[in-house]
PDB file of N, CA and C in Angstrom:
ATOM      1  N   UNK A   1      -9.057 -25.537 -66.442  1.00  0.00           N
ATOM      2  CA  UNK A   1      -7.926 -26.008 -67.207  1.00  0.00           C
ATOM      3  C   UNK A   1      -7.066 -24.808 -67.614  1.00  0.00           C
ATOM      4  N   UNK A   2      -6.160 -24.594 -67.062  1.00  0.00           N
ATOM      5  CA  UNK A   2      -4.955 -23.871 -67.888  1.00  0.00           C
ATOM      6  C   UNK A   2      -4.880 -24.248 -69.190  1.00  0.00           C
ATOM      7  N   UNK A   3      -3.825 -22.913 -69.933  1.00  0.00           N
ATOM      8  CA  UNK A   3      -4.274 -22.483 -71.303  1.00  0.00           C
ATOM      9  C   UNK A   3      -2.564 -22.713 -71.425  1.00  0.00           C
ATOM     10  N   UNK A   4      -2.334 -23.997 -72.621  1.00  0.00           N
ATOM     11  CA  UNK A   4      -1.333 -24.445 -72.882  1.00  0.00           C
ATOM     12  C   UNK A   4      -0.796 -23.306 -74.224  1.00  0.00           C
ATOM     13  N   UNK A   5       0.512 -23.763 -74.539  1.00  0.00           N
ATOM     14  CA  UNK A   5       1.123 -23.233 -75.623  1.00  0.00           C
ATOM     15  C   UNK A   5       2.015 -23.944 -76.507  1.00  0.00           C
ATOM     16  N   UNK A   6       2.026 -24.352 -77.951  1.00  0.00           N
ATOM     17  CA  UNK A   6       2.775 -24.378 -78.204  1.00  0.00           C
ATOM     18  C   UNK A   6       4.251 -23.913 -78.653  1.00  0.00           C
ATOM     19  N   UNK A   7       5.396 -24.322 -78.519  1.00  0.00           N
ATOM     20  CA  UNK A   7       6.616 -23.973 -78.832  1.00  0.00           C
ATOM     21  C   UNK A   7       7.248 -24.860 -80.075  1.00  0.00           C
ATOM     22  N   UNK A   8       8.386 -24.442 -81.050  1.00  0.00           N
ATOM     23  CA  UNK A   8       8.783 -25.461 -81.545  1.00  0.00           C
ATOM     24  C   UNK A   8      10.225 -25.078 -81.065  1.00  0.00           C
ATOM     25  N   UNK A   9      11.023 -25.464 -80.974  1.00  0.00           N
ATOM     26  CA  UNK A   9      12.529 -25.342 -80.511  1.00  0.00           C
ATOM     27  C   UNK A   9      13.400 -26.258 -80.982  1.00  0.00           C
ATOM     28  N   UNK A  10      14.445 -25.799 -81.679  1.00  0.00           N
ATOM     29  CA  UNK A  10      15.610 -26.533 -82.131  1.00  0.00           C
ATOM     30  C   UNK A  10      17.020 -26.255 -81.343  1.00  0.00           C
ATOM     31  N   UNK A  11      17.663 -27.346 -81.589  1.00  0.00           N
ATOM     32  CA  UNK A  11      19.085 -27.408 -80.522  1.00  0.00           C
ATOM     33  C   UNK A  11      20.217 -27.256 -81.245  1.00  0.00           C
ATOM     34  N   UNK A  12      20.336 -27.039 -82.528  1.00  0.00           N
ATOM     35  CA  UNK A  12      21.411 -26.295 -82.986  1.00  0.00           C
ATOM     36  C   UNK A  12      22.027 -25.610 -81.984  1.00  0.00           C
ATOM     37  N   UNK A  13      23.669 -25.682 -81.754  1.00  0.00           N
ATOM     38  CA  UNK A  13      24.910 -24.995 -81.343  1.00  0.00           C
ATOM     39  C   UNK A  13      24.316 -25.114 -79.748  1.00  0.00           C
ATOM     40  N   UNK A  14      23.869 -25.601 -79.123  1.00  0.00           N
ATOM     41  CA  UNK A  14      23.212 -25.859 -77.822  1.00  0.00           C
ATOM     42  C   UNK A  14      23.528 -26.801 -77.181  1.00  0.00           C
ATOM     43  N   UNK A  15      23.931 -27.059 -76.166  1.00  0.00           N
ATOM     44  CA  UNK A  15      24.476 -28.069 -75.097  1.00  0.00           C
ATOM     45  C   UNK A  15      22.893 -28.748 -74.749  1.00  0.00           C
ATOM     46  N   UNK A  16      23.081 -29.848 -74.177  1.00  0.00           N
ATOM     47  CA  UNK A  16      21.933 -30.104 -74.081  1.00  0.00           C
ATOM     48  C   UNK A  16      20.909 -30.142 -72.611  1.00  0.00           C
ATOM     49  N   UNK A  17      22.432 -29.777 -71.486  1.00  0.00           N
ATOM     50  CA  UNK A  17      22.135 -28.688 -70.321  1.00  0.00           C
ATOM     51  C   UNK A  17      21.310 -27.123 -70.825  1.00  0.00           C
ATOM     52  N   UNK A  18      22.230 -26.512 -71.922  1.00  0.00           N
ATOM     53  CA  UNK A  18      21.938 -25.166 -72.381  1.00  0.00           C
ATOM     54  C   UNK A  18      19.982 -25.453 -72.688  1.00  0.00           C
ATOM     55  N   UNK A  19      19.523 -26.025 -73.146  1.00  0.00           N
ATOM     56  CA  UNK A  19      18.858 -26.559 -74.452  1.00  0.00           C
ATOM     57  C   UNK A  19      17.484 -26.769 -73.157  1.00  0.00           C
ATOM     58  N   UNK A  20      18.098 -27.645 -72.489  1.00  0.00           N
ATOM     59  CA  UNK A  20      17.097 -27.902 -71.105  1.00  0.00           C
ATOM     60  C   UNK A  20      16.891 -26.807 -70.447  1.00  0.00           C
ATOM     61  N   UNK A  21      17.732 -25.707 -70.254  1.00  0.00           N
ATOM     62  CA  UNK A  21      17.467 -24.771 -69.159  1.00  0.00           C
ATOM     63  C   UNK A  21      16.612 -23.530 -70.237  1.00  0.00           C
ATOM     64  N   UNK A  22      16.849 -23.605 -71.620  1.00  0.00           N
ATOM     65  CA  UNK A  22      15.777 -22.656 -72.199  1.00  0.00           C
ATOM     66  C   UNK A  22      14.426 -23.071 -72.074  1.00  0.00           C
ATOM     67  N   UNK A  23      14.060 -24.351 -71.759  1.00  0.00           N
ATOM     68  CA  UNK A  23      12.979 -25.267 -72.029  1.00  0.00           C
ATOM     69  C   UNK A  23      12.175 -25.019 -70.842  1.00  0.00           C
ATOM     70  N   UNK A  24      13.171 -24.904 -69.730  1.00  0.00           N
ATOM     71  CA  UNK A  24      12.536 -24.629 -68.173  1.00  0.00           C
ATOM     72  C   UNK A  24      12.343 -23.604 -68.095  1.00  0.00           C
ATOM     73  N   UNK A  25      13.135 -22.220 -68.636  1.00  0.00           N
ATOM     74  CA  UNK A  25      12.900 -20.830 -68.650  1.00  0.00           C
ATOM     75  C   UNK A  25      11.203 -20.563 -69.431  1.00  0.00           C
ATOM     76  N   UNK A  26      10.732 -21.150 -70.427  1.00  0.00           N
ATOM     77  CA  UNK A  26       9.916 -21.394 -70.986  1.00  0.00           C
ATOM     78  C   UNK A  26       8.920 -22.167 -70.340  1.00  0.00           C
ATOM     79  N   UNK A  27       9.091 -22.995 -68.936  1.00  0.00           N
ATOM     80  CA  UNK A  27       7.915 -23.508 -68.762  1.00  0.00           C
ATOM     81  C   UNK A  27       7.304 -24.775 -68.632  1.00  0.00           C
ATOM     82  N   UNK A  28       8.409 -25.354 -70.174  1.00  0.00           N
ATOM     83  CA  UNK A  28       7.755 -26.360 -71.088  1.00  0.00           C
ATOM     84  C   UNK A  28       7.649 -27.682 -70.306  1.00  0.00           C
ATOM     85  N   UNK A  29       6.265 -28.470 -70.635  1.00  0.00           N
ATOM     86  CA  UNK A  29       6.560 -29.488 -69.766  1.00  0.00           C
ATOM     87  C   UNK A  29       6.082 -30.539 -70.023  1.00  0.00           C
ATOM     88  N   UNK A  30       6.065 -30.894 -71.647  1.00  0.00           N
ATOM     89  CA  UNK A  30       5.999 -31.872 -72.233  1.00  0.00           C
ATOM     90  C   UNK A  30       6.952 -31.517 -73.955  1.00  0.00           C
ATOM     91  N   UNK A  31       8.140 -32.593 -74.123  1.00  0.00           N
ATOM     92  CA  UNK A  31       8.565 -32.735 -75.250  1.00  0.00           C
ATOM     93  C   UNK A  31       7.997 -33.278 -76.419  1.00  0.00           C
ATOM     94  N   UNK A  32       7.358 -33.448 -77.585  1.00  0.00           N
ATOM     95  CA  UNK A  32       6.740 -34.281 -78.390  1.00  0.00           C
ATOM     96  C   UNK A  32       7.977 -33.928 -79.586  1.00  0.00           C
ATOM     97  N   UNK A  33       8.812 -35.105 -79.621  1.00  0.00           N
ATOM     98  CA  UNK A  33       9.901 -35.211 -80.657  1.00  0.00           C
ATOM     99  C   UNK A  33       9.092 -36.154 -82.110  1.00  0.00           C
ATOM    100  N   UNK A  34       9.620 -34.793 -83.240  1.00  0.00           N
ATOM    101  CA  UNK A  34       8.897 -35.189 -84.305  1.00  0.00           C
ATOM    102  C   UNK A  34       9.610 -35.461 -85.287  1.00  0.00           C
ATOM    103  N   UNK A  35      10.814 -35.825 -84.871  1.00  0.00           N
ATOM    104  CA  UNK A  35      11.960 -36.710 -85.868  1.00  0.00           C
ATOM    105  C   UNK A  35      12.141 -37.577 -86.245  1.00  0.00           C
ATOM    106  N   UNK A  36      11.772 -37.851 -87.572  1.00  0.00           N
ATOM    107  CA  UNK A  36      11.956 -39.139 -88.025  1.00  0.00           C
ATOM    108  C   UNK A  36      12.707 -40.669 -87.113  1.00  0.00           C
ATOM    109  N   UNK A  37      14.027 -40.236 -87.069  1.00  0.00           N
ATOM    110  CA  UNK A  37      14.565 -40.918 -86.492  1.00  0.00           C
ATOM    111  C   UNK A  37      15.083 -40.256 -85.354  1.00  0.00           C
ATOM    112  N   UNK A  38      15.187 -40.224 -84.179  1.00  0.00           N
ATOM    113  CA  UNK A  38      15.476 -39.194 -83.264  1.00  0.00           C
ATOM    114  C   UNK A  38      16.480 -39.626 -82.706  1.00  0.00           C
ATOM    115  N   UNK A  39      17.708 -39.714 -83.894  1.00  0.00           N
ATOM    116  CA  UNK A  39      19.102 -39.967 -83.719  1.00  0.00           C
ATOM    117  C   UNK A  39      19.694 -38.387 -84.186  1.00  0.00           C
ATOM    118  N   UNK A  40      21.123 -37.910 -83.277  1.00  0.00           N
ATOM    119  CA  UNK A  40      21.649 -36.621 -83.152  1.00  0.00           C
ATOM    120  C   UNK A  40      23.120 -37.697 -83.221  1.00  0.00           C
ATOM    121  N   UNK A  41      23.690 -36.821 -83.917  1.00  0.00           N
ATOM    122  CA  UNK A  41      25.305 -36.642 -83.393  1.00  0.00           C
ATOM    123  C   UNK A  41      25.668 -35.706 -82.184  1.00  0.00           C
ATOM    124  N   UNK A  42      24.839 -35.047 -82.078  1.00  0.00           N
ATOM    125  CA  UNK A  42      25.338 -33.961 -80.618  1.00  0.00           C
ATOM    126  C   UNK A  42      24.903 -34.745 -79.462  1.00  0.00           C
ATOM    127  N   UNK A  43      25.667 -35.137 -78.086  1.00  0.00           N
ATOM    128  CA  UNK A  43      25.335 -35.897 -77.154  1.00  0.00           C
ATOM    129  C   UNK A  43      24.705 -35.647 -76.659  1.00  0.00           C
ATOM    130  N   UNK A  44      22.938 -36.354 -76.031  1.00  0.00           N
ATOM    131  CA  UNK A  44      22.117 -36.255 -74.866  1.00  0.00           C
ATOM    132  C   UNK A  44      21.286 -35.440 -75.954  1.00  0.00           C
ATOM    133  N   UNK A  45      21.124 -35.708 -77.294  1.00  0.00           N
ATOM    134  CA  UNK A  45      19.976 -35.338 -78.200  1.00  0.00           C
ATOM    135  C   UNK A  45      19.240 -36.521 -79.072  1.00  0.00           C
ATOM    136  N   UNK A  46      19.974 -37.649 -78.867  1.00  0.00           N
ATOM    137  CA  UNK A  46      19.446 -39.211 -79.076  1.00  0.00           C
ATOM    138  C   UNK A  46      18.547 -39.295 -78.117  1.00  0.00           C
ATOM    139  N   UNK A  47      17.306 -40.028 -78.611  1.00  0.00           N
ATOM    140  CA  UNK A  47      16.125 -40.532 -78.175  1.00  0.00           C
ATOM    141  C   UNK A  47      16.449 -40.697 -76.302  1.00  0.00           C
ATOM    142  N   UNK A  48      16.964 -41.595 -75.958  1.00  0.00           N
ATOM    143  CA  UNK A  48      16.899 -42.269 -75.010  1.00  0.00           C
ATOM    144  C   UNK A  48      17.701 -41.847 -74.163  1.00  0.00           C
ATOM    145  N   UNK A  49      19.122 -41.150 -74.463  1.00  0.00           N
ATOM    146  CA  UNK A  49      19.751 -39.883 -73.392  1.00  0.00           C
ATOM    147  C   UNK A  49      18.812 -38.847 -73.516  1.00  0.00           C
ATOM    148  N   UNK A  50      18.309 -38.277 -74.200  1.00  0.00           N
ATOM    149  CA  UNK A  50      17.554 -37.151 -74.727  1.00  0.00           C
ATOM    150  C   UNK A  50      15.863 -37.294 -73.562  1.00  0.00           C
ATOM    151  N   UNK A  51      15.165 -38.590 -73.445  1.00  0.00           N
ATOM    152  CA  UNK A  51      14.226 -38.681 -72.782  1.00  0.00           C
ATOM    153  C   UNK A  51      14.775 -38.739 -71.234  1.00  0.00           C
ATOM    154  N   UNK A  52      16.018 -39.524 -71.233  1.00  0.00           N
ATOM    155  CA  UNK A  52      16.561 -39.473 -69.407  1.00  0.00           C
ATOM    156  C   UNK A  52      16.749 -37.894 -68.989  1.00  0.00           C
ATOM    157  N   UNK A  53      17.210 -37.004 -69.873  1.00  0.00           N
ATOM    158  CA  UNK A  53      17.740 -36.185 -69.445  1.00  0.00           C
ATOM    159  C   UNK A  53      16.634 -34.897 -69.341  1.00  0.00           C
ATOM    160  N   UNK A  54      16.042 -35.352 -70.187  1.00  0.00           N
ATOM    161  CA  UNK A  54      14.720 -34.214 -69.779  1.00  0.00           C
ATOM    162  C   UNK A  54      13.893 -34.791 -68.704  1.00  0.00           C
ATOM    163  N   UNK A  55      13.565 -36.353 -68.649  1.00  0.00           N
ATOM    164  CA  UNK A  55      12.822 -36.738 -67.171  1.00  0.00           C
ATOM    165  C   UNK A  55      13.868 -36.079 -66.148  1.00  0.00           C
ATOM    166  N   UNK A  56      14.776 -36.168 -65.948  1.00  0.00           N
ATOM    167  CA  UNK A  56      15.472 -35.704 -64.838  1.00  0.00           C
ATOM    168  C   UNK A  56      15.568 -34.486 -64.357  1.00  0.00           C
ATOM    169  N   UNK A  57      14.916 -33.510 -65.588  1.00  0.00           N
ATOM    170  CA  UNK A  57      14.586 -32.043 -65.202  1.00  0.00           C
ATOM    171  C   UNK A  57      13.063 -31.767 -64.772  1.00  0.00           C
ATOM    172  N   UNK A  58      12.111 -33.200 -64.791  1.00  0.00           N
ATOM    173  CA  UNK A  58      11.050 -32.720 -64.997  1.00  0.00           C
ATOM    174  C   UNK A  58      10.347 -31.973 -65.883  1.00  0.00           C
ATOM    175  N   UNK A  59      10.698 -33.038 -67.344  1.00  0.00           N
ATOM    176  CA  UNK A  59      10.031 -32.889 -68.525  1.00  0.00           C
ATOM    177  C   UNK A  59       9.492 -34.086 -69.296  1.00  0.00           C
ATOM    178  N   UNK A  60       8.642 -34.156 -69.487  1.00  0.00           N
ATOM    179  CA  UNK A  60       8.073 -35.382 -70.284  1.00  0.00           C
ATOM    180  C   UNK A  60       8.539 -35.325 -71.602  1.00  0.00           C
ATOM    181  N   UNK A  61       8.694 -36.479 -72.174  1.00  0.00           N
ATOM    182  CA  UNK A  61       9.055 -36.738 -73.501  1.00  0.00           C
ATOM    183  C   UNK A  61       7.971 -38.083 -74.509  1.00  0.00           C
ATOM    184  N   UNK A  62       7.689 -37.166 -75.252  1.00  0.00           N
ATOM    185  CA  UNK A  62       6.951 -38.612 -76.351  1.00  0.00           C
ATOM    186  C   UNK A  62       7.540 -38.461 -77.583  1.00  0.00           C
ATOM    187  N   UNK A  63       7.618 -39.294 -78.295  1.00  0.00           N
ATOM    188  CA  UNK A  63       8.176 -39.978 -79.529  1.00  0.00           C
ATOM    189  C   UNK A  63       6.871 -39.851 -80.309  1.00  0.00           C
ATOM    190  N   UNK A  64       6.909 -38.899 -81.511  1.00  0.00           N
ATOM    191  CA  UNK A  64       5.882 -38.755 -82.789  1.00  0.00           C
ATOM    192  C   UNK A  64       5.981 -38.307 -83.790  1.00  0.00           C
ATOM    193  N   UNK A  65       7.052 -39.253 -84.057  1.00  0.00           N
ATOM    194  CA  UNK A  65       7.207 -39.029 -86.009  1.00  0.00           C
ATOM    195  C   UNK A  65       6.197 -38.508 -86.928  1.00  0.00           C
ATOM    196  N   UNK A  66       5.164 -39.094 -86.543  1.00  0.00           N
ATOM    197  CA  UNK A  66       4.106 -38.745 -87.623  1.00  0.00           C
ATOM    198  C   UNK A  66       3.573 -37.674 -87.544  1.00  0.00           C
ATOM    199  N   UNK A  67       4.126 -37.047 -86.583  1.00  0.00           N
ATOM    200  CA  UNK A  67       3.506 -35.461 -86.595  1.00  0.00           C
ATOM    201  C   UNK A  67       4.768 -34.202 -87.412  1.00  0.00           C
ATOM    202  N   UNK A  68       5.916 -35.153 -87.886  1.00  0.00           N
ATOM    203  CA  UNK A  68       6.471 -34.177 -88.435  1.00  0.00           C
ATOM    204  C   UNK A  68       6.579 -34.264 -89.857  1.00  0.00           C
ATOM    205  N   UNK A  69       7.546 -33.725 -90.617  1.00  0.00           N
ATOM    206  CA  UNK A  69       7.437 -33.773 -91.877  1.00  0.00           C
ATOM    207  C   UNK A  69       7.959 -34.699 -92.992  1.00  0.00           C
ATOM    208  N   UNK A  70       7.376 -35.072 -93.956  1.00  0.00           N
ATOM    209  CA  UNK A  70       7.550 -36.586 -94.222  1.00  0.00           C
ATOM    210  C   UNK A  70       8.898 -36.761 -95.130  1.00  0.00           C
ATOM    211  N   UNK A  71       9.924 -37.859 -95.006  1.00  0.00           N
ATOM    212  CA  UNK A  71      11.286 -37.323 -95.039  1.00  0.00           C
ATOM    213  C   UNK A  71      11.118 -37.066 -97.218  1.00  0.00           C
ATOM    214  N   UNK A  72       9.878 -37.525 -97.908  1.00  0.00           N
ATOM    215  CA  UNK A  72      10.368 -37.344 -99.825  1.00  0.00           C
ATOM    216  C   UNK A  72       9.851 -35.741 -99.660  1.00  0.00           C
ATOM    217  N   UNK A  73       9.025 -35.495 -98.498  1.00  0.00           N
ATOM    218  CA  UNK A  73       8.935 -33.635 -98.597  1.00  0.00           C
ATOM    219  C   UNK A  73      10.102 -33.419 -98.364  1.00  0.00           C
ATOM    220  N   UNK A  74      11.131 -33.405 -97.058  1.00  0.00           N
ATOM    221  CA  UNK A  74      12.147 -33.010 -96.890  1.00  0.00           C
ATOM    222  C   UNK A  74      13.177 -32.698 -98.250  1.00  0.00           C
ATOM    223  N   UNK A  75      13.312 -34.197 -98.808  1.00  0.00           N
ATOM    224  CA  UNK A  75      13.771 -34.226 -99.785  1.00  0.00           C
ATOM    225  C   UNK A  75      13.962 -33.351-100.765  1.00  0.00           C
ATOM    226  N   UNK A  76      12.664 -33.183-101.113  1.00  0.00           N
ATOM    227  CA  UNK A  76      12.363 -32.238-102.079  1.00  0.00           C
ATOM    228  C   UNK A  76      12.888 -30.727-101.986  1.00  0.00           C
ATOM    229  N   UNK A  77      11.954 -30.456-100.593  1.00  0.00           N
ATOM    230  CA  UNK A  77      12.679 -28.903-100.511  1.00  0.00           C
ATOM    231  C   UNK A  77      14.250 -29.073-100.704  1.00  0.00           C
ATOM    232  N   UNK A  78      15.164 -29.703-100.211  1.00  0.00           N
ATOM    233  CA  UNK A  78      16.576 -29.973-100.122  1.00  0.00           C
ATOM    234  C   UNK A  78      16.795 -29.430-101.624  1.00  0.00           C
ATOM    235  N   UNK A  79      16.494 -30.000-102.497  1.00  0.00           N
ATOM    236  CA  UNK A  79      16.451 -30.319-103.963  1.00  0.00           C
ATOM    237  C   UNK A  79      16.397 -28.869-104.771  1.00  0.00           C
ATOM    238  N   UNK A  80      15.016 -28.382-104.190  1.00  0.00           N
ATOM    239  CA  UNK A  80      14.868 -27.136-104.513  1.00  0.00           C
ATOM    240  C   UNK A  80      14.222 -25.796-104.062  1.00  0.00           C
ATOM    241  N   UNK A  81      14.264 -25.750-103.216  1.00  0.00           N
ATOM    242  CA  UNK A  81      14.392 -25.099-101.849  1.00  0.00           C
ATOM    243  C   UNK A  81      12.659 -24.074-101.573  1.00  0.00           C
ATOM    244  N   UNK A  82      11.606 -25.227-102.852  1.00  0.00           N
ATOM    245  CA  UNK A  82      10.642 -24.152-102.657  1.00  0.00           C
ATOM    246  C   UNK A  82       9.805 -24.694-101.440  1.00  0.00           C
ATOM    247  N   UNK A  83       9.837 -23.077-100.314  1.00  0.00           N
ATOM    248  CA  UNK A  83       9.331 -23.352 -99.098  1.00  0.00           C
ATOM    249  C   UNK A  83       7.671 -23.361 -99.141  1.00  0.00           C
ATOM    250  N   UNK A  84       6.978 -23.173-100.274  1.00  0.00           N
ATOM    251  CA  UNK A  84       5.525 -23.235-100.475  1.00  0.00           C
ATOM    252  C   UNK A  84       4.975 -24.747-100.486  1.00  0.00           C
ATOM    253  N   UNK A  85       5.648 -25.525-101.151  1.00  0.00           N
ATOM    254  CA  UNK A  85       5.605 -26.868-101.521  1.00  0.00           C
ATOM    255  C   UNK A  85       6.008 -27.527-100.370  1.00  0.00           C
ATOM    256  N   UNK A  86       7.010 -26.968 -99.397  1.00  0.00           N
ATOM    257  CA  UNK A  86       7.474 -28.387 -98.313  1.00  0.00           C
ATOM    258  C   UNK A  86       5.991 -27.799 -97.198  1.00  0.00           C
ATOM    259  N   UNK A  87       5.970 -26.746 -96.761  1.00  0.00           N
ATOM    260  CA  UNK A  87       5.012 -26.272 -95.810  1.00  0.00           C
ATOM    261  C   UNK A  87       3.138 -27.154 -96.408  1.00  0.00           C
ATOM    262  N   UNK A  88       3.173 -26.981 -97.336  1.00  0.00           N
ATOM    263  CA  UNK A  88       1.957 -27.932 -97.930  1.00  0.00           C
ATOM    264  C   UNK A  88       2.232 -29.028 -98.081  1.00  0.00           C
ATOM    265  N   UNK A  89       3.329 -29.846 -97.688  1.00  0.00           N
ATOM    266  CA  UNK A  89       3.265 -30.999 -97.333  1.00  0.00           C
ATOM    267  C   UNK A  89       4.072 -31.772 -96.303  1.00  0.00           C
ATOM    268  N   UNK A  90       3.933 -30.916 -95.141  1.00  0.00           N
ATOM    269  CA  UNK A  90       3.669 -31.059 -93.975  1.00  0.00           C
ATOM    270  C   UNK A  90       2.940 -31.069 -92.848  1.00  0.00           C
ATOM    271  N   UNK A  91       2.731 -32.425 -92.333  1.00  0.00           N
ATOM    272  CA  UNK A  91       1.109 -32.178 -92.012  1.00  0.00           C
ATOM    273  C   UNK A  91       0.945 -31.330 -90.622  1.00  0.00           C
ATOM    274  N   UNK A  92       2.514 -31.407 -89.851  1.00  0.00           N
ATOM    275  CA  UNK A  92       1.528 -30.540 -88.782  1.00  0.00           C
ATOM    276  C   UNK A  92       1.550 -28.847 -89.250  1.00  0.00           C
ATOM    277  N   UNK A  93       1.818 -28.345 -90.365  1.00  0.00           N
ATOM    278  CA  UNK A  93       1.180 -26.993 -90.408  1.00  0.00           C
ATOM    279  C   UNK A  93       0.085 -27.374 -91.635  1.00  0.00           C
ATOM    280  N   UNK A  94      -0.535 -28.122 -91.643  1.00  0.00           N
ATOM    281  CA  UNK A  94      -1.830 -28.439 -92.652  1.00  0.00           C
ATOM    282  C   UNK A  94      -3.081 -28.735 -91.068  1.00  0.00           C
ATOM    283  N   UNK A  95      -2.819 -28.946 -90.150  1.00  0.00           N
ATOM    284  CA  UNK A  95      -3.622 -28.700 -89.248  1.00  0.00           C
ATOM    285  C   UNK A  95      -5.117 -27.792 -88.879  1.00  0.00           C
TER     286      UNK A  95
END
């Protein structure tokens, strides 16, 4: 068995050609989107352009909210920006 890696990668200011071709430079070859709602205003970063367009590069995509961070943590840090408190209550770095 090959020895996987994780990445986390965000698409801020990124095309979503741009965004795909760092992803392939990298390797990557499974997406696991951990967004609440995995709605974007930036085009071809919504769920369902977002999964066509990475199958079409030869990238898998799964949908798993529950692996990211829960949106009254979000909240909170928003509120008051302590990064000790949102990281402890988020479960995938409580892993």
């Amino acid at each position: 068995m090959a020895a996987s890696a994780l990445y986390t990668f965000g698409y801020e200011g990124l095309t979503i050609e741009a965004f795909i071709e760092r992803l392939k430079q990298a390797r990557v070859q499974l997406i696991v989107d951990v967004r609440e709602l995995p709605l974007s205003r930036k085009k071809g970063f919504s769920k369902t352009a977002f999964r066509e367009a990475l199958a079409a590069a030869g990238i898998a995509y799964e949908h798993r909210a529950a692996l990211g961070c829960p949106k009254p943590v979000r909240d909170r840090y928003k509120a008051d920006g302590d990064w000790q408190a949102y990281t402890k209550g988020c479960h995938f770095l409580n892993c």
